[in-house]
Each structure stands twice: as C-alpha cells, then as structure tokens.
N, C-alpha and C. Protein backbone atom coordinates (compact mmCIF):
# COMPACT_ATOMS: atom_id res chain seq x y z
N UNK A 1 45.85 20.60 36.37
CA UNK A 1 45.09 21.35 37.33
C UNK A 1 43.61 21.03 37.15
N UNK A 2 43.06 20.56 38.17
CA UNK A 2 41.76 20.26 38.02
C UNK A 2 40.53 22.10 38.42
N UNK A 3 39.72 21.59 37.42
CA UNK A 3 38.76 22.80 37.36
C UNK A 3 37.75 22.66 38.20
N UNK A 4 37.27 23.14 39.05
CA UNK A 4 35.89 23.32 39.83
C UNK A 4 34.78 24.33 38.93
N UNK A 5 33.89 24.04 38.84
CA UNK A 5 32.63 24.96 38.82
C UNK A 5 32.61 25.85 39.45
N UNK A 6 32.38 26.86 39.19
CA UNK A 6 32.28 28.29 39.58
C UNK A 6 30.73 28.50 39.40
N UNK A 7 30.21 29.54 40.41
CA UNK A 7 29.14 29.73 40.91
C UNK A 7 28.33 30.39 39.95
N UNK A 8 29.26 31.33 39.22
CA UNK A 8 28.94 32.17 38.12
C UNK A 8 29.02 31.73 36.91
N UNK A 9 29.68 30.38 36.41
CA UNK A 9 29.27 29.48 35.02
C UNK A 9 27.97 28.84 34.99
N UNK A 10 26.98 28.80 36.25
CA UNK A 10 25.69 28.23 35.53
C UNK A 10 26.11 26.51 35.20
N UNK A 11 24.54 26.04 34.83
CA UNK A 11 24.51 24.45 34.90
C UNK A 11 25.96 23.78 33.68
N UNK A 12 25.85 25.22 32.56
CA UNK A 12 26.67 24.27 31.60
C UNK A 12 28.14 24.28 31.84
N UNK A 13 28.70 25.24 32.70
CA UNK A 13 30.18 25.43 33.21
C UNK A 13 30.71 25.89 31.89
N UNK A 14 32.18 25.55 31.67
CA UNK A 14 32.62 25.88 30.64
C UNK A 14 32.49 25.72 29.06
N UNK A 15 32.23 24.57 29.13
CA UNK A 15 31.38 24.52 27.64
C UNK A 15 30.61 25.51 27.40
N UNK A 16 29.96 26.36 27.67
CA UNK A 16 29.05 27.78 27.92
C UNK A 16 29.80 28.25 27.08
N UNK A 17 30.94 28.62 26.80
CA UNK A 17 31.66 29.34 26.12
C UNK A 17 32.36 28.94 25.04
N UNK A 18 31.87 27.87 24.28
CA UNK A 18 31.81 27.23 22.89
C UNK A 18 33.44 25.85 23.06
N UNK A 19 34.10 26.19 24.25
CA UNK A 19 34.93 25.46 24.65
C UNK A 19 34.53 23.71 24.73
N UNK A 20 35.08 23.01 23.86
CA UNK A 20 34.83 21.08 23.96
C UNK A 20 36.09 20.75 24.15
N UNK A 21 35.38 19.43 24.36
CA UNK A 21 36.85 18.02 25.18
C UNK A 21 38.04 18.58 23.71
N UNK A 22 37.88 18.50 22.90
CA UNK A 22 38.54 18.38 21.78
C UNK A 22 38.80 19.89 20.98
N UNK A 23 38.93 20.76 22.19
CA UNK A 23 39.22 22.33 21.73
C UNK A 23 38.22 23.08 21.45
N UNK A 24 38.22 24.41 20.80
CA UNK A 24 37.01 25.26 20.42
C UNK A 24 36.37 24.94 19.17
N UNK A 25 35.12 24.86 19.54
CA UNK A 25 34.51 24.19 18.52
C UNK A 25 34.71 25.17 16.90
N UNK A 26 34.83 24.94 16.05
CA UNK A 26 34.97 25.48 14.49
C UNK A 26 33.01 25.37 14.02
N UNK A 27 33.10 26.05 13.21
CA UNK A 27 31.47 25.88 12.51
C UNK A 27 32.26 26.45 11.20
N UNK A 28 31.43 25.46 10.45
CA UNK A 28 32.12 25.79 8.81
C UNK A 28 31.22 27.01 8.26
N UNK A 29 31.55 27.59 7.57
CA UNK A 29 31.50 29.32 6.99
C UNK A 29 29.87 28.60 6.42
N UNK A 30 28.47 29.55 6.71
CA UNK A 30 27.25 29.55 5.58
C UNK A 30 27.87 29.83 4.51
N UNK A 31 26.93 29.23 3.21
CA UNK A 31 27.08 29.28 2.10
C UNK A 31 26.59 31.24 1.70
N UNK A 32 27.25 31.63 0.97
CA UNK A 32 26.77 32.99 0.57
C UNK A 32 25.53 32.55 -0.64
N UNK A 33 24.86 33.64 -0.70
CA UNK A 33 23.78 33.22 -1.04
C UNK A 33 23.44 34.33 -2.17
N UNK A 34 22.82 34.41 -3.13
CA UNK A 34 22.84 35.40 -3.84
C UNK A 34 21.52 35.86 -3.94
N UNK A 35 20.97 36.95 -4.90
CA UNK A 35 19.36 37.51 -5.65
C UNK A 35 18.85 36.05 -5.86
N UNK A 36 19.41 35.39 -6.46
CA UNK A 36 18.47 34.20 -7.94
C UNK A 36 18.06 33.23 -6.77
N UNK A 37 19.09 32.80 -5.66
CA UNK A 37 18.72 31.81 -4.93
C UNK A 37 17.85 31.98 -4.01
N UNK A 38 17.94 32.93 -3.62
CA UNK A 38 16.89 33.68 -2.53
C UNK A 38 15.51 33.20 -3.27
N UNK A 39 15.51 33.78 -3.93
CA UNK A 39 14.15 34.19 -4.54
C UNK A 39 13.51 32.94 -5.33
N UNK A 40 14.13 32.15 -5.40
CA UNK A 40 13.47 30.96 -5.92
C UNK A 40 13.96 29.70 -4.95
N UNK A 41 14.37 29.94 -3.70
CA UNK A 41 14.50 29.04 -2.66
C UNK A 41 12.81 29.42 -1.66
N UNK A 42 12.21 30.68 -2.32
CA UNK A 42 10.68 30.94 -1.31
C UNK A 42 10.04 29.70 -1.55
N UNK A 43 9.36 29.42 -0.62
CA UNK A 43 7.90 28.72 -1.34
C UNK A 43 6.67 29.36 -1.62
N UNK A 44 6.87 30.58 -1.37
CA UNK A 44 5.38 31.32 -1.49
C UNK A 44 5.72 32.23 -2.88
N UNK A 45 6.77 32.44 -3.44
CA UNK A 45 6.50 32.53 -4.77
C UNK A 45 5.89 32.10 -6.06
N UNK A 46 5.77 32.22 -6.85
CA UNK A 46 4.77 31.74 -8.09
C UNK A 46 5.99 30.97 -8.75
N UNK A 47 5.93 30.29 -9.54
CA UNK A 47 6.80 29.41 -10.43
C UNK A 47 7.52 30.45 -11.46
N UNK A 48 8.28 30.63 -11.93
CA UNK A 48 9.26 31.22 -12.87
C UNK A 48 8.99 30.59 -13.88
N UNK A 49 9.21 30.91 -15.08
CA UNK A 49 9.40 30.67 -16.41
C UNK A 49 10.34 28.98 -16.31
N UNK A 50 11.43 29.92 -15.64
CA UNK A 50 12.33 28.77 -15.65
C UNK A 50 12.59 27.33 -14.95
N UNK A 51 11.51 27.63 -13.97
CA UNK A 51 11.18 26.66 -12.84
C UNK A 51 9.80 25.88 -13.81
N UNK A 52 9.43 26.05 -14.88
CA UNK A 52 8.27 25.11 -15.51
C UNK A 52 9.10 24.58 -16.68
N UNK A 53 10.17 25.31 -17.47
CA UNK A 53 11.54 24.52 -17.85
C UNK A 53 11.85 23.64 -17.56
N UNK A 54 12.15 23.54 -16.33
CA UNK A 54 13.30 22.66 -16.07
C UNK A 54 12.71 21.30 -15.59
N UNK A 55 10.79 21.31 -15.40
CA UNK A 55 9.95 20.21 -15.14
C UNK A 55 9.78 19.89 -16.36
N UNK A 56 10.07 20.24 -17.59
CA UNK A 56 9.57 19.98 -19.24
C UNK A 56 10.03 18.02 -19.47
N UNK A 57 10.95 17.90 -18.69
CA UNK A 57 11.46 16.22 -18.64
C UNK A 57 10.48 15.64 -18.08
N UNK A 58 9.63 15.68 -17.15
CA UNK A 58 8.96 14.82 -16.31
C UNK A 58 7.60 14.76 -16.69
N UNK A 59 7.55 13.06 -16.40
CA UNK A 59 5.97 12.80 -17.16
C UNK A 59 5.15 13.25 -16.41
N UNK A 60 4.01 13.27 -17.11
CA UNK A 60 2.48 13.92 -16.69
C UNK A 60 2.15 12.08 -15.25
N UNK A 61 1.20 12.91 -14.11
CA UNK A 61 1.45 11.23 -13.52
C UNK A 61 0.22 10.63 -14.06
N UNK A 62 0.58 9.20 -13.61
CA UNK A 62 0.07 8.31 -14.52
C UNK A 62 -1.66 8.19 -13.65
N UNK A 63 -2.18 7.85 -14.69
CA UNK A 63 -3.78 7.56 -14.24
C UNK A 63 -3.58 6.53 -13.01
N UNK A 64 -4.54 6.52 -11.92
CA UNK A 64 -4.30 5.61 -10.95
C UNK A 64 -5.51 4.31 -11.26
N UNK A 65 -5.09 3.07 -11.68
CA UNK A 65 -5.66 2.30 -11.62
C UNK A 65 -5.75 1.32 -10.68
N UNK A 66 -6.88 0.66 -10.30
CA UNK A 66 -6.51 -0.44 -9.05
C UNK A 66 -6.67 -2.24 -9.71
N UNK A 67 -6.35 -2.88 -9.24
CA UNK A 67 -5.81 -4.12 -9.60
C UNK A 67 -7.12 -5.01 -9.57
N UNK A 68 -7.04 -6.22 -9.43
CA UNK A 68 -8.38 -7.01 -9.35
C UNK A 68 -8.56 -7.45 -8.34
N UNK A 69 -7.57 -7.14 -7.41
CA UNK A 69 -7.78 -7.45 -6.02
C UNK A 69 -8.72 -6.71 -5.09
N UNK A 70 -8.83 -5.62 -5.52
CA UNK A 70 -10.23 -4.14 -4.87
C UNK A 70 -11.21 -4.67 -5.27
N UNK A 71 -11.54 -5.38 -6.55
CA UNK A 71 -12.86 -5.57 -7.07
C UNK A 71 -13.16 -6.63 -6.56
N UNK A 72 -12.37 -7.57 -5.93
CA UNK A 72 -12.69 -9.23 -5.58
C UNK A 72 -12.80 -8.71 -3.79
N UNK A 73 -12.16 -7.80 -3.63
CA UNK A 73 -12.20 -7.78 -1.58
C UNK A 73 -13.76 -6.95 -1.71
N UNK A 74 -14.28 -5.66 -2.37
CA UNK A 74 -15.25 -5.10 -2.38
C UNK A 74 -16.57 -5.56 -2.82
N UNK A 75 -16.42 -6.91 -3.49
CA UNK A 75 -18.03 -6.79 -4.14
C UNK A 75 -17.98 -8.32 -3.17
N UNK A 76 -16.90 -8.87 -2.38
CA UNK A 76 -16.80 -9.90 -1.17
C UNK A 76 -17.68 -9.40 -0.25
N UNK A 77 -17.02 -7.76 0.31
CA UNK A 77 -17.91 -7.40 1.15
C UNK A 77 -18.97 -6.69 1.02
N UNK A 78 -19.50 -6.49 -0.50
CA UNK A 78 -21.31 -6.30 -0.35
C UNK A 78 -22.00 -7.60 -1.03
N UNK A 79 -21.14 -8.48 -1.12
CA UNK A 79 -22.13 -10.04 -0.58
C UNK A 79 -22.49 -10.26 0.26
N UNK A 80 -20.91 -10.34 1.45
CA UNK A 80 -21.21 -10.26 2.91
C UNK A 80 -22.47 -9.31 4.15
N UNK A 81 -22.28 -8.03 2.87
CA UNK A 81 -23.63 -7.65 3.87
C UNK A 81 -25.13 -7.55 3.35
N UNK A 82 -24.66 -8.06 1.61
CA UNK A 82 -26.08 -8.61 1.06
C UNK A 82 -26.57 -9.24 1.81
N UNK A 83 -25.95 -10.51 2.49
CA UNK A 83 -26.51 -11.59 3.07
C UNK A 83 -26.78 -11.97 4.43
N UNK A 84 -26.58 -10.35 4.98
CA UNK A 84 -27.01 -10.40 6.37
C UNK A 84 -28.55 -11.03 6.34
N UNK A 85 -28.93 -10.54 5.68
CA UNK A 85 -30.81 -11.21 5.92
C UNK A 85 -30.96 -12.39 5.61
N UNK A 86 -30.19 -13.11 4.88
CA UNK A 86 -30.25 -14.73 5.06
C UNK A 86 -30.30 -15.25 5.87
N UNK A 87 -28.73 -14.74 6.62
CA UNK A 87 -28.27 -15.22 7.53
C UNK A 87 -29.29 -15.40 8.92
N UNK A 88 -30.09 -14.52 9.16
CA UNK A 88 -31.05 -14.82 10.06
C UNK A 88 -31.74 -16.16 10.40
N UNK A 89 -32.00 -16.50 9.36
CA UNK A 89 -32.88 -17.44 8.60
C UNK A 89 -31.97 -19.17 9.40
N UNK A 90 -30.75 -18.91 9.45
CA UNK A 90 -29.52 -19.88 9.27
C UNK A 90 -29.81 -20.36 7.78
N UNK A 91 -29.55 -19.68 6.56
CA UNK A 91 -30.30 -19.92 5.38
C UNK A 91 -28.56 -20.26 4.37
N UNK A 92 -28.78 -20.89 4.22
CA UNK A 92 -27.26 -21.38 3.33
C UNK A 92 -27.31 -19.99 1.79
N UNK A 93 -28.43 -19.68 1.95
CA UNK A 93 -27.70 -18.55 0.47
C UNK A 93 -27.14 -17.25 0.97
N UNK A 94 -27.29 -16.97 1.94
CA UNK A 94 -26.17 -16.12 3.18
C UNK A 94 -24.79 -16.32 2.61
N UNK A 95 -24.67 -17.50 3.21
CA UNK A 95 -23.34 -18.04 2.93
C UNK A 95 -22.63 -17.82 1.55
N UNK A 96 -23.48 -18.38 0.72
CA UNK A 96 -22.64 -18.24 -1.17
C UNK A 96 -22.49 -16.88 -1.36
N UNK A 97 -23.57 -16.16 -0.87
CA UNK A 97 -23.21 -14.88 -1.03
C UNK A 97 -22.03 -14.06 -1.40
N UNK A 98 -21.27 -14.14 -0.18
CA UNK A 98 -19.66 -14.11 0.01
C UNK A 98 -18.92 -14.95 -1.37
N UNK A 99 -19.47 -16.25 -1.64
CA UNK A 99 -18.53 -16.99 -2.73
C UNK A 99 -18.49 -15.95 -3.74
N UNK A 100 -19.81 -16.20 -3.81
CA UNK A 100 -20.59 -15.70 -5.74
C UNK A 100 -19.70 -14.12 -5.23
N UNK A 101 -19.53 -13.30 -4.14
CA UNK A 101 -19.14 -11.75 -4.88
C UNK A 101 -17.38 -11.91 -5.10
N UNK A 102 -17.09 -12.98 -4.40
CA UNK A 102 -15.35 -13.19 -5.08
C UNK A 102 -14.80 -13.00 -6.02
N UNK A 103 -15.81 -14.14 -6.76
CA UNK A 103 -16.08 -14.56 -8.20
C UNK A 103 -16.67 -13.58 -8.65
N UNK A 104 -17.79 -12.78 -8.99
CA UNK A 104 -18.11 -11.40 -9.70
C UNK A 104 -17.33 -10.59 -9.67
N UNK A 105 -16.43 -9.87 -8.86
CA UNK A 105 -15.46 -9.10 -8.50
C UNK A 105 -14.31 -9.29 -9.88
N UNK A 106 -14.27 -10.56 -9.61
CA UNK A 106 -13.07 -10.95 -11.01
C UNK A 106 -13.47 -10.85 -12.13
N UNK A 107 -15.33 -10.88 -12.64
CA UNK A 107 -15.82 -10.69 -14.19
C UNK A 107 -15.72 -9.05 -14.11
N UNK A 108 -16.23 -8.61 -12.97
CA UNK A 108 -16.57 -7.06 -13.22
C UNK A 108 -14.95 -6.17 -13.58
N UNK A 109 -13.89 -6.97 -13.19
CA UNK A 109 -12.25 -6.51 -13.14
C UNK A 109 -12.35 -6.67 -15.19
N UNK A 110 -12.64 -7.83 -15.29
CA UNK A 110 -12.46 -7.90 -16.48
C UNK A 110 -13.49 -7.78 -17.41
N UNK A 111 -14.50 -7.08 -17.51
CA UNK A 111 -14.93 -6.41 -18.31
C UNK A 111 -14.84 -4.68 -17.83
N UNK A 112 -14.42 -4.69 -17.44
CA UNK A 112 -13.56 -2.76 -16.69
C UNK A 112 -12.17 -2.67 -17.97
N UNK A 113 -11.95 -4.06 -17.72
CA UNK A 113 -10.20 -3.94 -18.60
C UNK A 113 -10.71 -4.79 -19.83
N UNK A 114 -11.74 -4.26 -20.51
CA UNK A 114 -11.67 -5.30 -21.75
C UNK A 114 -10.70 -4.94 -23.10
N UNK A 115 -10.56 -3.27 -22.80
CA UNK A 115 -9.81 -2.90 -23.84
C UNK A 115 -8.45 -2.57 -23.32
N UNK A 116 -7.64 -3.00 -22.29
CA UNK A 116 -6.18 -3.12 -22.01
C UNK A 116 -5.46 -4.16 -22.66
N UNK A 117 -4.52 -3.92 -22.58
CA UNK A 117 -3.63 -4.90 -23.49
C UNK A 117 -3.42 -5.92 -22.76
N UNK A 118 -3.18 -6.84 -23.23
CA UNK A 118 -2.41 -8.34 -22.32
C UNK A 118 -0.94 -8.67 -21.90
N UNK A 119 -0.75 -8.81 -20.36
CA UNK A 119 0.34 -8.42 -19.94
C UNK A 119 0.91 -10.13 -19.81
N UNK A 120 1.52 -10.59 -20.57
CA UNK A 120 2.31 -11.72 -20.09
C UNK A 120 2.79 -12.04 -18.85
N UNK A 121 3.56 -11.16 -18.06
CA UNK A 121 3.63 -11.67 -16.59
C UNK A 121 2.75 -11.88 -15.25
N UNK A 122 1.34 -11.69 -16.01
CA UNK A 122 0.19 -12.11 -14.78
C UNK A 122 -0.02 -13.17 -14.51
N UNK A 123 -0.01 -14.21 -16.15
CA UNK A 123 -0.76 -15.72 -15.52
C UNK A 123 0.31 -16.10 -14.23
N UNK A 124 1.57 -16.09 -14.33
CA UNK A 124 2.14 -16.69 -13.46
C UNK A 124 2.12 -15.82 -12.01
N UNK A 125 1.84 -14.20 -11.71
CA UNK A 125 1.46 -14.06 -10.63
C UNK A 125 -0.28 -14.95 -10.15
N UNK A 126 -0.80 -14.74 -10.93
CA UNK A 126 -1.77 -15.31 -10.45
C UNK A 126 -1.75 -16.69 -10.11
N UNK A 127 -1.43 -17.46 -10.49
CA UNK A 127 -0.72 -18.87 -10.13
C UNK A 127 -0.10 -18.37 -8.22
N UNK A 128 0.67 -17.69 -8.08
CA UNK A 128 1.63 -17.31 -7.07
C UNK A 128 0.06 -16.54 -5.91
N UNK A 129 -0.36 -15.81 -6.47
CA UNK A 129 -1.56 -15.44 -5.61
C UNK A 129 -2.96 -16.42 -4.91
N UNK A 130 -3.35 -17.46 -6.02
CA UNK A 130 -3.97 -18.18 -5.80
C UNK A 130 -3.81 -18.88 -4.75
N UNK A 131 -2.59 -19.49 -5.29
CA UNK A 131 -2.12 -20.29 -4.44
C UNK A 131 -2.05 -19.98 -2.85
N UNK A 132 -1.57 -18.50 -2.59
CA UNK A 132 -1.54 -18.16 -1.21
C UNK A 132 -3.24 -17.81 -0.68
N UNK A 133 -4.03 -17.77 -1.35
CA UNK A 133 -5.50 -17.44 -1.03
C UNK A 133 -5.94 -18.56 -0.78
N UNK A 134 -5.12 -19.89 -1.47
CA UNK A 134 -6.41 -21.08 -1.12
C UNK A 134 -5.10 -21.42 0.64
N UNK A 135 -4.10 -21.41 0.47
CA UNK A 135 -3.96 -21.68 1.66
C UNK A 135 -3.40 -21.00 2.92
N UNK A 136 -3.24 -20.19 3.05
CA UNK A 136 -2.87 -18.89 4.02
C UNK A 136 -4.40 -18.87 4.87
N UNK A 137 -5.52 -18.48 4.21
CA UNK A 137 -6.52 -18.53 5.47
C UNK A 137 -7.10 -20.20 6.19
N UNK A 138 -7.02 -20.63 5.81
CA UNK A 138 -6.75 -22.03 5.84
C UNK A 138 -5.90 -22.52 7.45
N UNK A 139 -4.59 -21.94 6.71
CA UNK A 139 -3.13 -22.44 7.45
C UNK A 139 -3.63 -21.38 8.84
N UNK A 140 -3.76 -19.90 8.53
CA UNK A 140 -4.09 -19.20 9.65
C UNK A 140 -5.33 -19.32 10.65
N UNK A 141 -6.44 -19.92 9.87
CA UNK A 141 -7.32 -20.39 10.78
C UNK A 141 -6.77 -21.44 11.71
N UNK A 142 -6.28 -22.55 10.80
CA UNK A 142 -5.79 -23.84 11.77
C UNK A 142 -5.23 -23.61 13.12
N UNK A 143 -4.08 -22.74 12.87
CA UNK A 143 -3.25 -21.73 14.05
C UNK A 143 -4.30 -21.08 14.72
N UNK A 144 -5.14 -20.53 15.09
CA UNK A 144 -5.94 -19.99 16.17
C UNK A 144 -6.68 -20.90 16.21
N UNK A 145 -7.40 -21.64 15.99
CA UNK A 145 -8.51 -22.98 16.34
C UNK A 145 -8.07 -23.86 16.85
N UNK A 146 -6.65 -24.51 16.38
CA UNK A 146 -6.41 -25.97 16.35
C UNK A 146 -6.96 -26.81 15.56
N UNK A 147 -7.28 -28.17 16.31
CA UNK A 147 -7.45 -29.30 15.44
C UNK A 147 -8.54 -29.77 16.45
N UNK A 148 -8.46 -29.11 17.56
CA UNK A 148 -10.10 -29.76 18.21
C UNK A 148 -11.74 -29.56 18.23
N UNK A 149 -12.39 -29.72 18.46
CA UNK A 149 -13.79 -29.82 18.49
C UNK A 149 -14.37 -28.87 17.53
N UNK A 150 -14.39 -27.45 16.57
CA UNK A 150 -15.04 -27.30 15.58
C UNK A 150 -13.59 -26.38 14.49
N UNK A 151 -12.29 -27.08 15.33
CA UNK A 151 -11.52 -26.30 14.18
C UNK A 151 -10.92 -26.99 12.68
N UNK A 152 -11.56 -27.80 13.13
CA UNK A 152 -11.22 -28.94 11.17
C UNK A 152 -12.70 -28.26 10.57
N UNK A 153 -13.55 -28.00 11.11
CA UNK A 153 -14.65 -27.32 10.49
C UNK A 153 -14.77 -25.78 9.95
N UNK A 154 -14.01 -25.10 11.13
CA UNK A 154 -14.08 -23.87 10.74
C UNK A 154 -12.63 -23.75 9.56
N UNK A 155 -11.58 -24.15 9.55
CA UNK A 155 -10.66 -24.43 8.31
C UNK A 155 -10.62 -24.75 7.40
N UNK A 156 -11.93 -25.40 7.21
CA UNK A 156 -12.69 -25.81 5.65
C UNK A 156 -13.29 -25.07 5.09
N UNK A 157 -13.79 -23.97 6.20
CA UNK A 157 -14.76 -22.73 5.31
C UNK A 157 -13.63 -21.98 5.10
N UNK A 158 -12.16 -21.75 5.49
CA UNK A 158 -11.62 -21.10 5.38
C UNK A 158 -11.00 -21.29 3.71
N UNK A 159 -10.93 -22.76 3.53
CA UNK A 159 -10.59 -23.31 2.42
C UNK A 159 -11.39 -22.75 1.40
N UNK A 160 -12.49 -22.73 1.54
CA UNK A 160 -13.74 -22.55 0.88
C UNK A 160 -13.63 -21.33 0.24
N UNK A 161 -13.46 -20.55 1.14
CA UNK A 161 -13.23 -18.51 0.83
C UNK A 161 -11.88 -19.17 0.36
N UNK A 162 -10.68 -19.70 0.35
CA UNK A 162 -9.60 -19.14 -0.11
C UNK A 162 -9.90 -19.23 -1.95
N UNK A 163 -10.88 -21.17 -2.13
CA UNK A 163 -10.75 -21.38 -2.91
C UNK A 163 -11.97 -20.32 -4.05
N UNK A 164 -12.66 -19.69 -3.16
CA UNK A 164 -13.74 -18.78 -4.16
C UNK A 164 -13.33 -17.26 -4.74
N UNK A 165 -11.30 -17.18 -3.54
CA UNK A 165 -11.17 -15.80 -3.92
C UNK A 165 -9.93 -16.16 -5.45
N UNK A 166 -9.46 -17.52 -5.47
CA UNK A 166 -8.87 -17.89 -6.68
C UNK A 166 -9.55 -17.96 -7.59
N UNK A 167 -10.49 -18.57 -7.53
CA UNK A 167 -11.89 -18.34 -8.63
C UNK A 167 -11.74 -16.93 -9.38
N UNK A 168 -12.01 -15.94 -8.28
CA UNK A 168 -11.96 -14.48 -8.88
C UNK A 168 -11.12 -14.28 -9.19
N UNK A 169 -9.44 -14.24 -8.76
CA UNK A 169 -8.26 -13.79 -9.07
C UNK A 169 -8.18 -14.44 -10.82
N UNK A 170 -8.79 -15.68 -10.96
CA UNK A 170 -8.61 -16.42 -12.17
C UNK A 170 -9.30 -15.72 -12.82
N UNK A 171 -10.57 -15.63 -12.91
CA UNK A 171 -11.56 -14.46 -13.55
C UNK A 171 -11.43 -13.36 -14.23
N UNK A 172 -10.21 -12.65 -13.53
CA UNK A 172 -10.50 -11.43 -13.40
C UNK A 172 -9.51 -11.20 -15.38
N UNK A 173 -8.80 -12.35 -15.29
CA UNK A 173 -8.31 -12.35 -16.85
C UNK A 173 -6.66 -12.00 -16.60
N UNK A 174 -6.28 -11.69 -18.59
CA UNK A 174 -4.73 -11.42 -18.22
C UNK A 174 -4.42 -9.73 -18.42
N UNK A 175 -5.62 -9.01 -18.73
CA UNK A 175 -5.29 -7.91 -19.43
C UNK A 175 -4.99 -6.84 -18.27
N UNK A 176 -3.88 -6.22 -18.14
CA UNK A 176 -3.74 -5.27 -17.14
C UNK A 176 -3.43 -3.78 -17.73
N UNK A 177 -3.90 -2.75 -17.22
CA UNK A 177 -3.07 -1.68 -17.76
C UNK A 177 -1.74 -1.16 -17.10
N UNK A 178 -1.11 -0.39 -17.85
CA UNK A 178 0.23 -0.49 -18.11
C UNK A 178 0.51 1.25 -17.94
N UNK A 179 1.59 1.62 -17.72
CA UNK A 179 1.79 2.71 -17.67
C UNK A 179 2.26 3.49 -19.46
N UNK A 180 2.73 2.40 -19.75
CA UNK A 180 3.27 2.62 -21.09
C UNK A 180 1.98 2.83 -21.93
N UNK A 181 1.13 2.46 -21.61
CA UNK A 181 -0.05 2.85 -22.38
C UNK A 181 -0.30 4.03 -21.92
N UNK A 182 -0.55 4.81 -21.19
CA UNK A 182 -1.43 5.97 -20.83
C UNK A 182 -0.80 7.51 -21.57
N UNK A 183 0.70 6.84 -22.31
CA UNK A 183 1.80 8.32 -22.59
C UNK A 183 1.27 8.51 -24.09
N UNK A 184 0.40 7.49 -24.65
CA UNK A 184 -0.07 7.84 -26.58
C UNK A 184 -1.16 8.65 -26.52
C-alpha cells in the first residue's frame, strides 16, 4: 500500500515520528553518571587533590628553543634592511649586506649554544639542508625567469644567497640542545 502525505504530517511526513526505512529507530541507553563524575567532568572547578596525582607522571614542558635557522632568516633580514641606504647609492655593500647577516646568524646560533652538548646527527642534516639552500632558490628562480634575457643573471644571485645561507647553516656548529638535557 502506497502512503501519501497527509496535510497534517508537515515537511518531514512520517519519519516525524522517529519511524526509518529500517524500522524505529533504537538510541542506546546514556551512561548513568554518578557524584565523582559529575563533579570532576566541570571545567570550572578547581583541580582536586587527585586530579594533580594523577599529572605526577608528566614532564614539566620543555624550554622552547629555536634552531639556527631563526638566527640565519632574522639577522638576513636586518641586513636586508640595514642596507636599504646603500642600496640607493646602487652601492654593492647593500648587497653583502644580506650575505654577511646569513653568515652572522650562524656565529651568533653558536655562541648562544656554546655550552650545549654535541649532537651527532646534525653534521649530516646540515649536509641535507645546505644542499637544498644552495639549490632550491636557484632551481625556483630559473622556473619563473627562464633562461632569457636577465634570468641566467638573476639565478646566480639566487645561487649566491643559497650559497651564503650554507655558509651560516655551516657556522652555526654541531651543538644543539636536547630535551634530555633540560630534566637535570
């Protein structure tokens, strides 16, 4: 027997009345809930005794240190705007500007970390980093310039910055801090 809509079921028709393709719908029973859970499921309560217990496993968090990569992109860009006033000039020490803060970025990393320990698995990231700094801006300049009229030129300065930000990455040393240090 086919069903029509009735005037008096409204847009949802029979489903309105918890009725599906696949019978009356079931809803599984809420969990009963007791005093203890209530009261420490609030968030606007204060911590319990037992609620600073049961954090007694978990470490204190760790100091946030940043890598040598902040110190080599940041003291890049107050070369870069050291040398706005060169640049007026068309004055080539504009330009080094940018080199020389690559390279400082990486002494200032490593005299910051003179007393961290030495982490064996850096030389070879740094090897892996370098490498993508001298040629990634390089490769990505080439791709928007091309190869015609000033883009073999502008890809060489790109070379230039990749090769002044390996400089720093090299600089910056092997000593890193460690999380394992910060728990003595």
């Amino acid at each position: 027997m086919r069903r029509t809509m009735r005037w008096t079921e409204g847009p949802r028709g029979a489903f309105a009345s918890g009725n599906h393709i696949g019978g009356p719908r079931s809803t599984p029973p809420l969990p009963q809930r007791t005093a203890s859970t209530v009261v420490s499921s609030n968030p606007y309560t204060p911590p319990t005794v037992t609620d600073s217990l049961l954090n007694k496993g978990s470490e204190p968090p760790a100091e946030v240190r940043r890598g040598p990569a902040w110190y080599i992109v940041f003291t890049a860009l107050a070369g870069a705007f050291a040398s706005i006033p060169f640049l007026a000039g068309q004055n080539a020490i504009g330009l080094v500007l940018v080199l020389l803060g690559c390279v400082l970025g990486g002494f200032i990393f490593r005299i910051r970390s003179q007393h961290w320990p030495h982490d064996p698995t850096v030389r070879y990231r740094q090897f892996v980093y370098s490498f993508l700094a001298i040629t990634l801006p390089p490769g990505a300049l080439f791709l928007l310039t091309g190869s015609n009229g000033q883009g073999a030129r502008v890809v060489v300065i790109g070379a230039i910055v990749g090769v002044s930000v390996a400089c720093g990455i090299f600089a910056s040393g092997t000593r890193r801090f460690g999380v394992t240090q910060n728990t003595g």
